[in-house]
PDB file of N, CA and C in Angstrom:
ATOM      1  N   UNK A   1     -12.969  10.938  -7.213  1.00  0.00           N
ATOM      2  CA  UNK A   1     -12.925   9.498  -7.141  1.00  0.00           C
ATOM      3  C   UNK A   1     -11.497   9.059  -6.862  1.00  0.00           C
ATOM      4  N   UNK A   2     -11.082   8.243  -5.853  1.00  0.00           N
ATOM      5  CA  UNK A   2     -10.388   7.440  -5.607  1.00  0.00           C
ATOM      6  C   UNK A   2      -9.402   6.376  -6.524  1.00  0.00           C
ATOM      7  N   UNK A   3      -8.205   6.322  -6.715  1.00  0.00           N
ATOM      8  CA  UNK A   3      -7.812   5.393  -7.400  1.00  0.00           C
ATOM      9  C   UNK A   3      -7.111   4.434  -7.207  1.00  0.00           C
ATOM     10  N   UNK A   4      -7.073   3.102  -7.161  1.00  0.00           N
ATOM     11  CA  UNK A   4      -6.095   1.967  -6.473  1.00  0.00           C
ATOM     12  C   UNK A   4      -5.042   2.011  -6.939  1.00  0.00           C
ATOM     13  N   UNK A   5      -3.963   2.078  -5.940  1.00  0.00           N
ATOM     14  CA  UNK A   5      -2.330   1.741  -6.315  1.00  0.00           C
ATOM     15  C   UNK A   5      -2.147   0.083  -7.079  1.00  0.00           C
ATOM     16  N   UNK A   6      -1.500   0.156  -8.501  1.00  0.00           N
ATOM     17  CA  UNK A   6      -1.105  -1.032  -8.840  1.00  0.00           C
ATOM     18  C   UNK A   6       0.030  -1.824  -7.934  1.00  0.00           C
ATOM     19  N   UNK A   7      -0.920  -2.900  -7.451  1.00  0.00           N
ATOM     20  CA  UNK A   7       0.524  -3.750  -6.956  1.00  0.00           C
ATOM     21  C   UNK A   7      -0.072  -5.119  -6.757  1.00  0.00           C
ATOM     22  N   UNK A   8       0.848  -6.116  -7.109  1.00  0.00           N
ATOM     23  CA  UNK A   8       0.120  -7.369  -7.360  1.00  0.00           C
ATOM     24  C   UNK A   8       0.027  -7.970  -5.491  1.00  0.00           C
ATOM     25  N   UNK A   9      -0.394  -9.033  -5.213  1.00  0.00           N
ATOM     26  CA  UNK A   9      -0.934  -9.795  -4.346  1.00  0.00           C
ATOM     27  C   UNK A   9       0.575 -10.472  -4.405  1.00  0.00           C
ATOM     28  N   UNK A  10       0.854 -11.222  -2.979  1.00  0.00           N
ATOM     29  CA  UNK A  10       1.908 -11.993  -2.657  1.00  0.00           C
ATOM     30  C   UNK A  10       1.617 -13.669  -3.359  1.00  0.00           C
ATOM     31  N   UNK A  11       2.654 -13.817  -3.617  1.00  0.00           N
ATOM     32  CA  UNK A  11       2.344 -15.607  -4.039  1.00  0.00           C
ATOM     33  C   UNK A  11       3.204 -16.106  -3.306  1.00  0.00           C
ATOM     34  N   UNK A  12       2.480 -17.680  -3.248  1.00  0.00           N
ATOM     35  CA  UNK A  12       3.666 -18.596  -1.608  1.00  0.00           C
ATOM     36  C   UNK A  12       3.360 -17.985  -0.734  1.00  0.00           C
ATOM     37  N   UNK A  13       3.580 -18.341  -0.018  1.00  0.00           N
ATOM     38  CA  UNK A  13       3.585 -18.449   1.448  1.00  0.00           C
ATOM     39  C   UNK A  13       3.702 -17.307   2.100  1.00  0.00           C
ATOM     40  N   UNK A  14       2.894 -16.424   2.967  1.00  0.00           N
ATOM     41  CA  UNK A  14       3.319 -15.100   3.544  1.00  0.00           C
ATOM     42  C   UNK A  14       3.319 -15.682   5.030  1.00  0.00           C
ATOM     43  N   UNK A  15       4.522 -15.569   6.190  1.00  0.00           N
ATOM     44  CA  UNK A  15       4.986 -15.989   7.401  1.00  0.00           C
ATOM     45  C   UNK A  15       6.129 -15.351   7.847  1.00  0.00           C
ATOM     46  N   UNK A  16       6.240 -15.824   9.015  1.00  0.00           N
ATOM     47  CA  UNK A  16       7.532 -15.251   9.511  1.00  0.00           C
ATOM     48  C   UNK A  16       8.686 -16.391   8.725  1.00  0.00           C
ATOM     49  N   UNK A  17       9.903 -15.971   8.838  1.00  0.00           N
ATOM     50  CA  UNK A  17      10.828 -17.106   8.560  1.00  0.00           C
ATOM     51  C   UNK A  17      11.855 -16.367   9.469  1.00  0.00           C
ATOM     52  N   UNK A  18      11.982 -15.518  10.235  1.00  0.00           N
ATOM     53  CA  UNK A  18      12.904 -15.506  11.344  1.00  0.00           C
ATOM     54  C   UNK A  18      13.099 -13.987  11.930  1.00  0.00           C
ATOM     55  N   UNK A  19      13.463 -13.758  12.518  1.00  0.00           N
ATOM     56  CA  UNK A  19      13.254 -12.382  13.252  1.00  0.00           C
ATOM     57  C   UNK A  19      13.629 -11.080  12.542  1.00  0.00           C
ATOM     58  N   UNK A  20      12.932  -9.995  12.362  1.00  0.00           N
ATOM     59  CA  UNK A  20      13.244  -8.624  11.204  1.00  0.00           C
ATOM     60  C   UNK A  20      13.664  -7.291  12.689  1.00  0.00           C
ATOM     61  N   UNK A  21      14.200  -6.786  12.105  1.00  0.00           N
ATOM     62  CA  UNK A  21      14.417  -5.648  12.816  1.00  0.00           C
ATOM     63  C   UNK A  21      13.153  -4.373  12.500  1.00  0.00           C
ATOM     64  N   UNK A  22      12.541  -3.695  13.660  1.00  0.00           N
ATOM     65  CA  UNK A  22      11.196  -3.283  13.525  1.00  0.00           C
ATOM     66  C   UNK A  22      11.623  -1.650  12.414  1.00  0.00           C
ATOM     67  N   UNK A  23      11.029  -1.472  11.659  1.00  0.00           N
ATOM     68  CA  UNK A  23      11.441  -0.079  11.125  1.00  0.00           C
ATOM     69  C   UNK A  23      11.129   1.311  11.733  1.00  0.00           C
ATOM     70  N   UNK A  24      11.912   1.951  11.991  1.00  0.00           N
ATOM     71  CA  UNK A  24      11.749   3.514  12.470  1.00  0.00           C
ATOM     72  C   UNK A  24      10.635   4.428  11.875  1.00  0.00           C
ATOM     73  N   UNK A  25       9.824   4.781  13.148  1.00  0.00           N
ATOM     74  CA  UNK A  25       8.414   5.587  12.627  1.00  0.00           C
ATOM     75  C   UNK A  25       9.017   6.443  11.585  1.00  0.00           C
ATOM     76  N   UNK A  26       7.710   6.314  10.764  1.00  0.00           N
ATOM     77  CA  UNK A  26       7.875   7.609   9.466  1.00  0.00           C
ATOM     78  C   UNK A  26       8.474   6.666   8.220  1.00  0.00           C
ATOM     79  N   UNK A  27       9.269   5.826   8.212  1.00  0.00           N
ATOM     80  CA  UNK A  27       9.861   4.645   7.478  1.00  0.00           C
ATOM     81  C   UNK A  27       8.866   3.748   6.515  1.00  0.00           C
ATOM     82  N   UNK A  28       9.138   2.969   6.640  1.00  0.00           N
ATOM     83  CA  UNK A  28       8.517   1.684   6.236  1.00  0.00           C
ATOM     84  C   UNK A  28       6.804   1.982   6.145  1.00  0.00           C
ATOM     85  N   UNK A  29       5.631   2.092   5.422  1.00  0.00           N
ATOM     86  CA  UNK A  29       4.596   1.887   5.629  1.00  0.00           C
ATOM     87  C   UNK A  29       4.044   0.501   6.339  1.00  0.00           C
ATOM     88  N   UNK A  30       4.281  -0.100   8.187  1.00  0.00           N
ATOM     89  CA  UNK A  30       3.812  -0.774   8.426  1.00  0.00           C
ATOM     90  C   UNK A  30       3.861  -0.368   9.787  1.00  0.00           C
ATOM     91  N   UNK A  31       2.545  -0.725  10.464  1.00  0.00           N
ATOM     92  CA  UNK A  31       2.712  -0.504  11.888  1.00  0.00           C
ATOM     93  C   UNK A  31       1.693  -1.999  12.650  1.00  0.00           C
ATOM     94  N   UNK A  32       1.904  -2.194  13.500  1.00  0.00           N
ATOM     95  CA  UNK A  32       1.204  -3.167  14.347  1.00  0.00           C
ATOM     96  C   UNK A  32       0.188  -3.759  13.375  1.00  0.00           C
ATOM     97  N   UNK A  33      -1.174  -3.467  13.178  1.00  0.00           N
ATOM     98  CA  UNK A  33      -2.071  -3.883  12.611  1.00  0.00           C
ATOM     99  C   UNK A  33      -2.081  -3.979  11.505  1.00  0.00           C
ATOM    100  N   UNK A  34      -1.416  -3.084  10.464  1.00  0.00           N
ATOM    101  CA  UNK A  34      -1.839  -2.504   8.884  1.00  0.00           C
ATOM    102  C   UNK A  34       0.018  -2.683   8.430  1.00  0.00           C
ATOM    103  N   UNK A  35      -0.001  -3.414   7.323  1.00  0.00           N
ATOM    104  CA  UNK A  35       1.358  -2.988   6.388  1.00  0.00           C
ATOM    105  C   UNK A  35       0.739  -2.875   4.704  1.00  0.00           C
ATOM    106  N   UNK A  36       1.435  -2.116   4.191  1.00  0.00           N
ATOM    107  CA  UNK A  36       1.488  -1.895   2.951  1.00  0.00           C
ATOM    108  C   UNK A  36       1.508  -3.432   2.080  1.00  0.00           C
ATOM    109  N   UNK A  37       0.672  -3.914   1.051  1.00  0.00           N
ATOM    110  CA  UNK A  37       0.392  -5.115   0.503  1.00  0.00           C
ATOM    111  C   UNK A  37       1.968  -5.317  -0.101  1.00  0.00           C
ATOM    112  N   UNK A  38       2.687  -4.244  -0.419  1.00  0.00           N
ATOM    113  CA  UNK A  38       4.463  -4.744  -1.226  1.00  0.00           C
ATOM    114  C   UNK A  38       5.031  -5.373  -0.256  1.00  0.00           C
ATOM    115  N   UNK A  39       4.749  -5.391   0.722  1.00  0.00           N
ATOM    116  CA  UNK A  39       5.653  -5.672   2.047  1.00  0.00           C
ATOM    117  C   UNK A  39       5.345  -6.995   2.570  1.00  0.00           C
ATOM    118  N   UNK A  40       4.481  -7.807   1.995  1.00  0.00           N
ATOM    119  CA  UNK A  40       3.943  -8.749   2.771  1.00  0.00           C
ATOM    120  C   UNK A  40       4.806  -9.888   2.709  1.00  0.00           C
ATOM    121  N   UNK A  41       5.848  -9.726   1.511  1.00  0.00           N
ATOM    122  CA  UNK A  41       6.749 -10.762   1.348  1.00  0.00           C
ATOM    123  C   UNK A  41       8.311 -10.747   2.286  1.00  0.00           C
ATOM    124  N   UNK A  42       8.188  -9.331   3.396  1.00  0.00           N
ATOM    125  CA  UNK A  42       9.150  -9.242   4.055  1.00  0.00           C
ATOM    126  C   UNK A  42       8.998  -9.100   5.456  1.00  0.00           C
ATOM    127  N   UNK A  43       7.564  -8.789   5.675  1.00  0.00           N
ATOM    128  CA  UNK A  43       7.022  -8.435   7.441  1.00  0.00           C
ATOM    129  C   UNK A  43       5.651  -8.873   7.125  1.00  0.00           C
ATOM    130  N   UNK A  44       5.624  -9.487   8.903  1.00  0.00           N
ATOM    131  CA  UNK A  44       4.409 -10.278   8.879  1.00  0.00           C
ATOM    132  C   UNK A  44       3.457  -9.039   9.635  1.00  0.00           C
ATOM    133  N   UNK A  45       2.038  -8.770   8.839  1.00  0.00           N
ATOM    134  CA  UNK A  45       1.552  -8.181   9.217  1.00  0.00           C
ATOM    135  C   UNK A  45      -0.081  -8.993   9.457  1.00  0.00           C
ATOM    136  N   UNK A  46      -1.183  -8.385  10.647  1.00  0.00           N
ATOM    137  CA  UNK A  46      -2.162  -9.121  10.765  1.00  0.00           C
ATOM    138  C   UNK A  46      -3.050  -8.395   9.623  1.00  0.00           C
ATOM    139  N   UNK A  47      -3.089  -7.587   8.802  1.00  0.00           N
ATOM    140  CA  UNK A  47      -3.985  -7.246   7.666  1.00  0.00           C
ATOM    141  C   UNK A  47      -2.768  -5.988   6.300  1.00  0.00           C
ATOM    142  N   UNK A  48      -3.159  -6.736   5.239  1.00  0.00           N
ATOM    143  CA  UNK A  48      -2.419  -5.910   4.407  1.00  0.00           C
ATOM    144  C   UNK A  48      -3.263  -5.374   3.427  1.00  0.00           C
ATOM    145  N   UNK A  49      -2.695  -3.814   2.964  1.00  0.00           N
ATOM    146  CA  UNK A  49      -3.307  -3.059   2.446  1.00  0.00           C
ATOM    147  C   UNK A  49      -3.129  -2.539   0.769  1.00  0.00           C
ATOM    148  N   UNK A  50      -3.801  -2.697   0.142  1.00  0.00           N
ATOM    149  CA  UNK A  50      -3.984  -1.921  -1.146  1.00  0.00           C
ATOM    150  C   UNK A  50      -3.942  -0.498  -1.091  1.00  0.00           C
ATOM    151  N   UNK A  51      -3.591   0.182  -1.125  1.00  0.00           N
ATOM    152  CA  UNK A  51      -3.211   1.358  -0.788  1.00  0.00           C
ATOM    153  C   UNK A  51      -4.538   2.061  -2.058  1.00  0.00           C
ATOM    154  N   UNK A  52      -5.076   3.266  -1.701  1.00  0.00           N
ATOM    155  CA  UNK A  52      -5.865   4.249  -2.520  1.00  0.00           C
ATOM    156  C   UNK A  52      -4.865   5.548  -2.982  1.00  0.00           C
ATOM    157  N   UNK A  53      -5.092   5.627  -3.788  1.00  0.00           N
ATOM    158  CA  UNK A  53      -3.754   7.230  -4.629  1.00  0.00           C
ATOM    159  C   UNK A  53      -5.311   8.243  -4.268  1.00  0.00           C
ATOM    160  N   UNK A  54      -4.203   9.137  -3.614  1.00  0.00           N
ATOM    161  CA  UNK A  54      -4.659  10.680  -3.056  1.00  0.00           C
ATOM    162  C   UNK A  54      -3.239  11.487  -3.721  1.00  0.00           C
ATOM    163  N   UNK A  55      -4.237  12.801  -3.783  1.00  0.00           N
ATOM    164  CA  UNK A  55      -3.181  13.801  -3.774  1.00  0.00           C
ATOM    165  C   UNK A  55      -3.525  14.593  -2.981  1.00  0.00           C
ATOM    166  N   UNK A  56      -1.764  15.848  -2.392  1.00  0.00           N
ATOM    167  CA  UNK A  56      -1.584  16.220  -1.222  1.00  0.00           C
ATOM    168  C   UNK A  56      -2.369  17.899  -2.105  1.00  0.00           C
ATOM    169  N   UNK A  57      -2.950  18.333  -1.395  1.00  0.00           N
ATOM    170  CA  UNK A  57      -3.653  19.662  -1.139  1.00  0.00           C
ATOM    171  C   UNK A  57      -2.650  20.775  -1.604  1.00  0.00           C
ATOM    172  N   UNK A  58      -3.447  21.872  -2.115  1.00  0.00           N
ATOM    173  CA  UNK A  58      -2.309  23.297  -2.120  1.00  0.00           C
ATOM    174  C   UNK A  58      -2.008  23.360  -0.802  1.00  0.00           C
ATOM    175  N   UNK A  59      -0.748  23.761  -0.735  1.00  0.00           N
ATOM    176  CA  UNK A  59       0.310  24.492   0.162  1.00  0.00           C
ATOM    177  C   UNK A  59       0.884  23.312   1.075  1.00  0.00           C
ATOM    178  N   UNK A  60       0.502  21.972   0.373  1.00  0.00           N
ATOM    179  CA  UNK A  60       1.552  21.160   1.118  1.00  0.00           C
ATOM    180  C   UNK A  60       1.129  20.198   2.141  1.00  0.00           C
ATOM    181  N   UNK A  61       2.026  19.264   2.918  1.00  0.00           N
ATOM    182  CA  UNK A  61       1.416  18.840   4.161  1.00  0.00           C
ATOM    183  C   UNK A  61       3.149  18.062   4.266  1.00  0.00           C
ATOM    184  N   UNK A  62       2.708  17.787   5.673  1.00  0.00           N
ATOM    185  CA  UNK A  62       4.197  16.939   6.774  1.00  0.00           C
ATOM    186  C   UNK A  62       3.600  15.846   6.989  1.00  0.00           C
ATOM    187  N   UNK A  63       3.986  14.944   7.132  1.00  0.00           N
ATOM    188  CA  UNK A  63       3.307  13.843   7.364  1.00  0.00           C
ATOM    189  C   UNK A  63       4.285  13.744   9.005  1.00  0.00           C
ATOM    190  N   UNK A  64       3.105  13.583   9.778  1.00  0.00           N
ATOM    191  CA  UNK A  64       3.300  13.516  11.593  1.00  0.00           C
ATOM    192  C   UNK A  64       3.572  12.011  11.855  1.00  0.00           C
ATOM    193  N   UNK A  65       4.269  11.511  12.437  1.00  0.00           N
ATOM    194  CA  UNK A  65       4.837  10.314  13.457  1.00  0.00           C
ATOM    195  C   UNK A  65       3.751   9.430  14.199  1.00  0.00           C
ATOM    196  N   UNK A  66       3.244  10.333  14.415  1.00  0.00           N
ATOM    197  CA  UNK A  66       2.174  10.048  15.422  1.00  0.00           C
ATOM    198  C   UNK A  66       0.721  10.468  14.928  1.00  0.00           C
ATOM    199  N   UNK A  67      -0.474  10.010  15.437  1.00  0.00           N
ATOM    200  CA  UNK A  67      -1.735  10.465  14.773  1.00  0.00           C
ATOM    201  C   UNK A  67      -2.251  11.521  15.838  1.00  0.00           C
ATOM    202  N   UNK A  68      -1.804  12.575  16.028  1.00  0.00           N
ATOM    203  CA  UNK A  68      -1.878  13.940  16.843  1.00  0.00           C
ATOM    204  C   UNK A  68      -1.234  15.068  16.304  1.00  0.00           C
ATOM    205  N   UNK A  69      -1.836  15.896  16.727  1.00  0.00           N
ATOM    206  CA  UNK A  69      -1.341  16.940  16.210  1.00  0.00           C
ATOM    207  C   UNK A  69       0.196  17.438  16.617  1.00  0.00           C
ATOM    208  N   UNK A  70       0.288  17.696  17.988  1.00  0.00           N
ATOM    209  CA  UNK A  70       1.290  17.228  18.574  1.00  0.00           C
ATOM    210  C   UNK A  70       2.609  17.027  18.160  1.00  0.00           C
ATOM    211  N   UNK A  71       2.271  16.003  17.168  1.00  0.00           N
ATOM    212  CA  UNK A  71       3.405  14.210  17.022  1.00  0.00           C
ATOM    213  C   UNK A  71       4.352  15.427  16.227  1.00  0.00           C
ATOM    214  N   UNK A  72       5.841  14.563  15.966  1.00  0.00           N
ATOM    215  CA  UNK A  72       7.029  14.955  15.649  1.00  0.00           C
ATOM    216  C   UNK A  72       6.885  14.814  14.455  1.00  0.00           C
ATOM    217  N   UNK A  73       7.227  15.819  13.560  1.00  0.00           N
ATOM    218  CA  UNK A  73       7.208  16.184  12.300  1.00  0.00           C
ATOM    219  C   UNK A  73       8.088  14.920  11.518  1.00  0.00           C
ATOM    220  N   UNK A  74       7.368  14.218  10.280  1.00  0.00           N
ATOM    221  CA  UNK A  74       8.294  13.547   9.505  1.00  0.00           C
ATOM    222  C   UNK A  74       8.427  14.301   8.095  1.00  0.00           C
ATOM    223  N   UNK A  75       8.567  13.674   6.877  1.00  0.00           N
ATOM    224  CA  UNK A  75       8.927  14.414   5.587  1.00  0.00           C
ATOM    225  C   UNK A  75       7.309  15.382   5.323  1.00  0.00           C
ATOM    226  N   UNK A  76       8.159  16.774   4.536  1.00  0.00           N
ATOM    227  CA  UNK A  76       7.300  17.376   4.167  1.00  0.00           C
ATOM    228  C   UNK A  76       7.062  16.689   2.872  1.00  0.00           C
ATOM    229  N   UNK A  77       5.262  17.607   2.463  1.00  0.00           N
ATOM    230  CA  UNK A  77       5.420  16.859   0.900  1.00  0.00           C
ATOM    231  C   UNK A  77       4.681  18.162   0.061  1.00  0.00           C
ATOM    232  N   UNK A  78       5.106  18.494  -0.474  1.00  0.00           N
ATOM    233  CA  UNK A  78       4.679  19.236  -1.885  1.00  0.00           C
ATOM    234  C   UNK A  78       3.304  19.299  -2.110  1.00  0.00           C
ATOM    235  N   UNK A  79       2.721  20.730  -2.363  1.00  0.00           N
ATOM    236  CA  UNK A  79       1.260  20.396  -3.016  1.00  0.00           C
ATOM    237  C   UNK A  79       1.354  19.651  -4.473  1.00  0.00           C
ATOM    238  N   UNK A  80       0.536  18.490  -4.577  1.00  0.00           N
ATOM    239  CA  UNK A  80       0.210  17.839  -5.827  1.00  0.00           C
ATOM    240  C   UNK A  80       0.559  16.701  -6.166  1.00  0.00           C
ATOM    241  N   UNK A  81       1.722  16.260  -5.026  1.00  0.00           N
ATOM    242  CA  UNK A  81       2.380  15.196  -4.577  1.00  0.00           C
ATOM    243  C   UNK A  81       1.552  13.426  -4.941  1.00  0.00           C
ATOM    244  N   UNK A  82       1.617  12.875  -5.382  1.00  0.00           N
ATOM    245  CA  UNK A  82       0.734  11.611  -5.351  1.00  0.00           C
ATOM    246  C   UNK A  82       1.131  11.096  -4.150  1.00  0.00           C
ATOM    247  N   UNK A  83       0.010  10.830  -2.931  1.00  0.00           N
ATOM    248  CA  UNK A  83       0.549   9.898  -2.082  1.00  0.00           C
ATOM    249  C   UNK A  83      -0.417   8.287  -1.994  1.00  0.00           C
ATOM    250  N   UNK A  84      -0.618   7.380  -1.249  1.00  0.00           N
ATOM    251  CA  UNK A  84      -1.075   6.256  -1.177  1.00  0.00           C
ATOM    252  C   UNK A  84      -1.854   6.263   0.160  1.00  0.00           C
ATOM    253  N   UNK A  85      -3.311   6.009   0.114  1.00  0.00           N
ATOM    254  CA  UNK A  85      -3.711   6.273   1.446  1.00  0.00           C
ATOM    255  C   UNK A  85      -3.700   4.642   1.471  1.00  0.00           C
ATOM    256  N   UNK A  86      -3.438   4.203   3.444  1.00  0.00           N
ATOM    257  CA  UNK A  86      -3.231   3.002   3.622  1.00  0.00           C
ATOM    258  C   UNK A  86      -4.681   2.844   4.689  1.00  0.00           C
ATOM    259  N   UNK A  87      -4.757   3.377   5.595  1.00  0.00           N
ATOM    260  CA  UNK A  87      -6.143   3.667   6.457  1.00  0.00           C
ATOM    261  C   UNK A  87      -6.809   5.289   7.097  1.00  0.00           C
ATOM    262  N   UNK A  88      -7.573   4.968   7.195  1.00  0.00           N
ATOM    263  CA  UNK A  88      -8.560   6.360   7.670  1.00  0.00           C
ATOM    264  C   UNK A  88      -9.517   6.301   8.945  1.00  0.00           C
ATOM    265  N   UNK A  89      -8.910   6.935   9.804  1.00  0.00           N
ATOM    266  CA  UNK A  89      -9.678   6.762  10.943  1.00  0.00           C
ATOM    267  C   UNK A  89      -9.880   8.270  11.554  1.00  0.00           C
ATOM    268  N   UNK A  90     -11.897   8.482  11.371  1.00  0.00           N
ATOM    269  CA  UNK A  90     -11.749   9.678  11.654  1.00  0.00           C
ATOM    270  C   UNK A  90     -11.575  11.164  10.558  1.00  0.00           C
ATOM    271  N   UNK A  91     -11.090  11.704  10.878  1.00  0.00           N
ATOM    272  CA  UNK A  91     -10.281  12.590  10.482  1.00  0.00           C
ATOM    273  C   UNK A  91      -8.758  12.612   9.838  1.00  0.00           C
ATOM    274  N   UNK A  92      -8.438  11.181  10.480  1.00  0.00           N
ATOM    275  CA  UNK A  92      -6.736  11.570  10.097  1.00  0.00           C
ATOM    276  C   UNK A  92      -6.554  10.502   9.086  1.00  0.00           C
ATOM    277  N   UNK A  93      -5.774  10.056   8.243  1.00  0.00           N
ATOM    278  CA  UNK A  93      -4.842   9.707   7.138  1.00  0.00           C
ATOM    279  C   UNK A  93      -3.743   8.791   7.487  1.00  0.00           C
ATOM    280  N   UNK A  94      -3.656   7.876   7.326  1.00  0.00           N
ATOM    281  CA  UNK A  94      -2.609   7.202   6.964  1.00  0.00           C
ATOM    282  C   UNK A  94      -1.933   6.633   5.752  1.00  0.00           C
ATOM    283  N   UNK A  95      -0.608   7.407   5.515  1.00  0.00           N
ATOM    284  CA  UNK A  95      -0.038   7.281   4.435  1.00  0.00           C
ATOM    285  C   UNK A  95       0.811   7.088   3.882  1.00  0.00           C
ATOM    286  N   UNK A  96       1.788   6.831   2.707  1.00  0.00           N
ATOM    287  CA  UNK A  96       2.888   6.917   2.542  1.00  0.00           C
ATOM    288  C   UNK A  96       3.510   7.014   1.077  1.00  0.00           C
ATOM    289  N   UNK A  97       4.268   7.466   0.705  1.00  0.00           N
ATOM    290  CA  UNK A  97       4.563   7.623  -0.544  1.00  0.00           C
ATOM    291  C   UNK A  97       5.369   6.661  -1.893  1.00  0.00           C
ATOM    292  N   UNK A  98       5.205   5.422  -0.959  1.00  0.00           N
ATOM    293  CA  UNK A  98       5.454   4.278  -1.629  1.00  0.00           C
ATOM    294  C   UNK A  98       5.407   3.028  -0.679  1.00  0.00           C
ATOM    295  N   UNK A  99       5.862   1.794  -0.717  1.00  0.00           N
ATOM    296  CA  UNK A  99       5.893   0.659  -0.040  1.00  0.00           C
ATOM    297  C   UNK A  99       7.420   0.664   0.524  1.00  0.00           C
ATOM    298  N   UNK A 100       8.446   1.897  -0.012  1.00  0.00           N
ATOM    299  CA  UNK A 100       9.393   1.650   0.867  1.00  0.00           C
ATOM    300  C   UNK A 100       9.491   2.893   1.595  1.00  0.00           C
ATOM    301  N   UNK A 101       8.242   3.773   1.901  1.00  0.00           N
ATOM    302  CA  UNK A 101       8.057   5.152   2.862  1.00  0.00           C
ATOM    303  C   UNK A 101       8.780   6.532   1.663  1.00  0.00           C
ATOM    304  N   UNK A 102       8.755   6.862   2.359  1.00  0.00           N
ATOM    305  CA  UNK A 102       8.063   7.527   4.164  1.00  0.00           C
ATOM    306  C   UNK A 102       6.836   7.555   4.363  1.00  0.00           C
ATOM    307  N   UNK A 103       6.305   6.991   5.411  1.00  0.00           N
ATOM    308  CA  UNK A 103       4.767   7.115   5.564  1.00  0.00           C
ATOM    309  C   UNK A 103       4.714   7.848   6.577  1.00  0.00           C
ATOM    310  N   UNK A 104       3.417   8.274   7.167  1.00  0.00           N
ATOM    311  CA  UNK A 104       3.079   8.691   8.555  1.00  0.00           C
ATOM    312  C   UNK A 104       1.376   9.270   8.622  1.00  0.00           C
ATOM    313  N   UNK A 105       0.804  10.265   9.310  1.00  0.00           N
ATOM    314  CA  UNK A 105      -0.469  10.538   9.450  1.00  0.00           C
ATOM    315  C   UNK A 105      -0.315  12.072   9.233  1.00  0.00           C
ATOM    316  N   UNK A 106      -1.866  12.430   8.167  1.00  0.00           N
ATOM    317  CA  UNK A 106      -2.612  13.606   7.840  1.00  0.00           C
ATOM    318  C   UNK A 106      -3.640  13.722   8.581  1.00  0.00           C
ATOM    319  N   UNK A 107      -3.802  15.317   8.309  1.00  0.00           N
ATOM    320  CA  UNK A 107      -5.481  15.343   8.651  1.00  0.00           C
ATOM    321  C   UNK A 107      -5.441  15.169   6.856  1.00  0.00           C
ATOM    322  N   UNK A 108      -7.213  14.509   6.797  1.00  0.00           N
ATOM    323  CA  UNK A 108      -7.888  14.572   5.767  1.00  0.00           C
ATOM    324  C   UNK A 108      -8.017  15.719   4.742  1.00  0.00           C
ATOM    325  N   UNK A 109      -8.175  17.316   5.753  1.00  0.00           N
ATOM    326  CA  UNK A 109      -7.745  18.118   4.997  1.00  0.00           C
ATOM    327  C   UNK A 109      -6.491  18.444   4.132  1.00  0.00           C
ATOM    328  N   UNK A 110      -5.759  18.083   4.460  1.00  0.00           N
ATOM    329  CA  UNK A 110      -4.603  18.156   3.567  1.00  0.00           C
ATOM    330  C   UNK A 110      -4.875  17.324   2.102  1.00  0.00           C
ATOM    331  N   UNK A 111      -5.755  16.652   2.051  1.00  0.00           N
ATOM    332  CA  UNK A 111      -5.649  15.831   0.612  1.00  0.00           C
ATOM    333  C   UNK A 111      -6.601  16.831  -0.297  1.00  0.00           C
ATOM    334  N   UNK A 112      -6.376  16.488  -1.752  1.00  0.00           N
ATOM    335  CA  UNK A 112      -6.996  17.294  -2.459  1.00  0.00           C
ATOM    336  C   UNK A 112      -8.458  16.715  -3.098  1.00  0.00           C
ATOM    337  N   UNK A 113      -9.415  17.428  -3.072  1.00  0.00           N
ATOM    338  CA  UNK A 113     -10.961  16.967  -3.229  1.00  0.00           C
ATOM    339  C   UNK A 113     -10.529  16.177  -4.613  1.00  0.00           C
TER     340      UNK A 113
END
């Protein structure tokens, strides 16, 4: 079973108030569509997320840049690791290990049943 990350909801006003500098993949849990719900009081995102607590699988996992196999390696993480799943599409994982990163994409296998 699945468990929700504690984090409260934004109060006032969530908007732009003037131009942010975009954060470097692997960084920040926010990309185009999806940001992390801590964040909503600093980047405007079109849907924000409650994040679900997973843990990372024996023998580890990297969290990839990109959602391919491919993609450029970001931080490794430890088997047993608590991470925060943000979306799931498929097979792969989107994740990050807090609201101020490192995030990036798993396969599903890497999390622990």
């Amino acid at each position: 079973m699945t468990k929700t990350a504690d984090y409260d909801l934004p109060s006032g006003v969530v908007g732009l108030t003037g131009p942010i500098d975009k954060p470097a993949p692997g960084t920040l849990p926010i990309r185009g569509d999806l940001a992390h719900i801590a964040l909503a009081h600093r980047y405007l995102a079109a849907h924000y997320v409650i994040p679900q607590l997973r843990t990372v699988a024996e023998g580890g996992a990297t969290f990839l840049l990109q959602m391919r196999d491919n993609a450029d390696p970001g931080v490794a993480l430890d088997a047993g690791t608590e991470i925060e799943v943000l979306d799931v599409a498929g097979d792969w994982i989107w994740a990050c290990c807090g609201p101020e990163g490192p995030s990036g994409y798993l396969r599903s296998a890497s999390l622990a049943a």
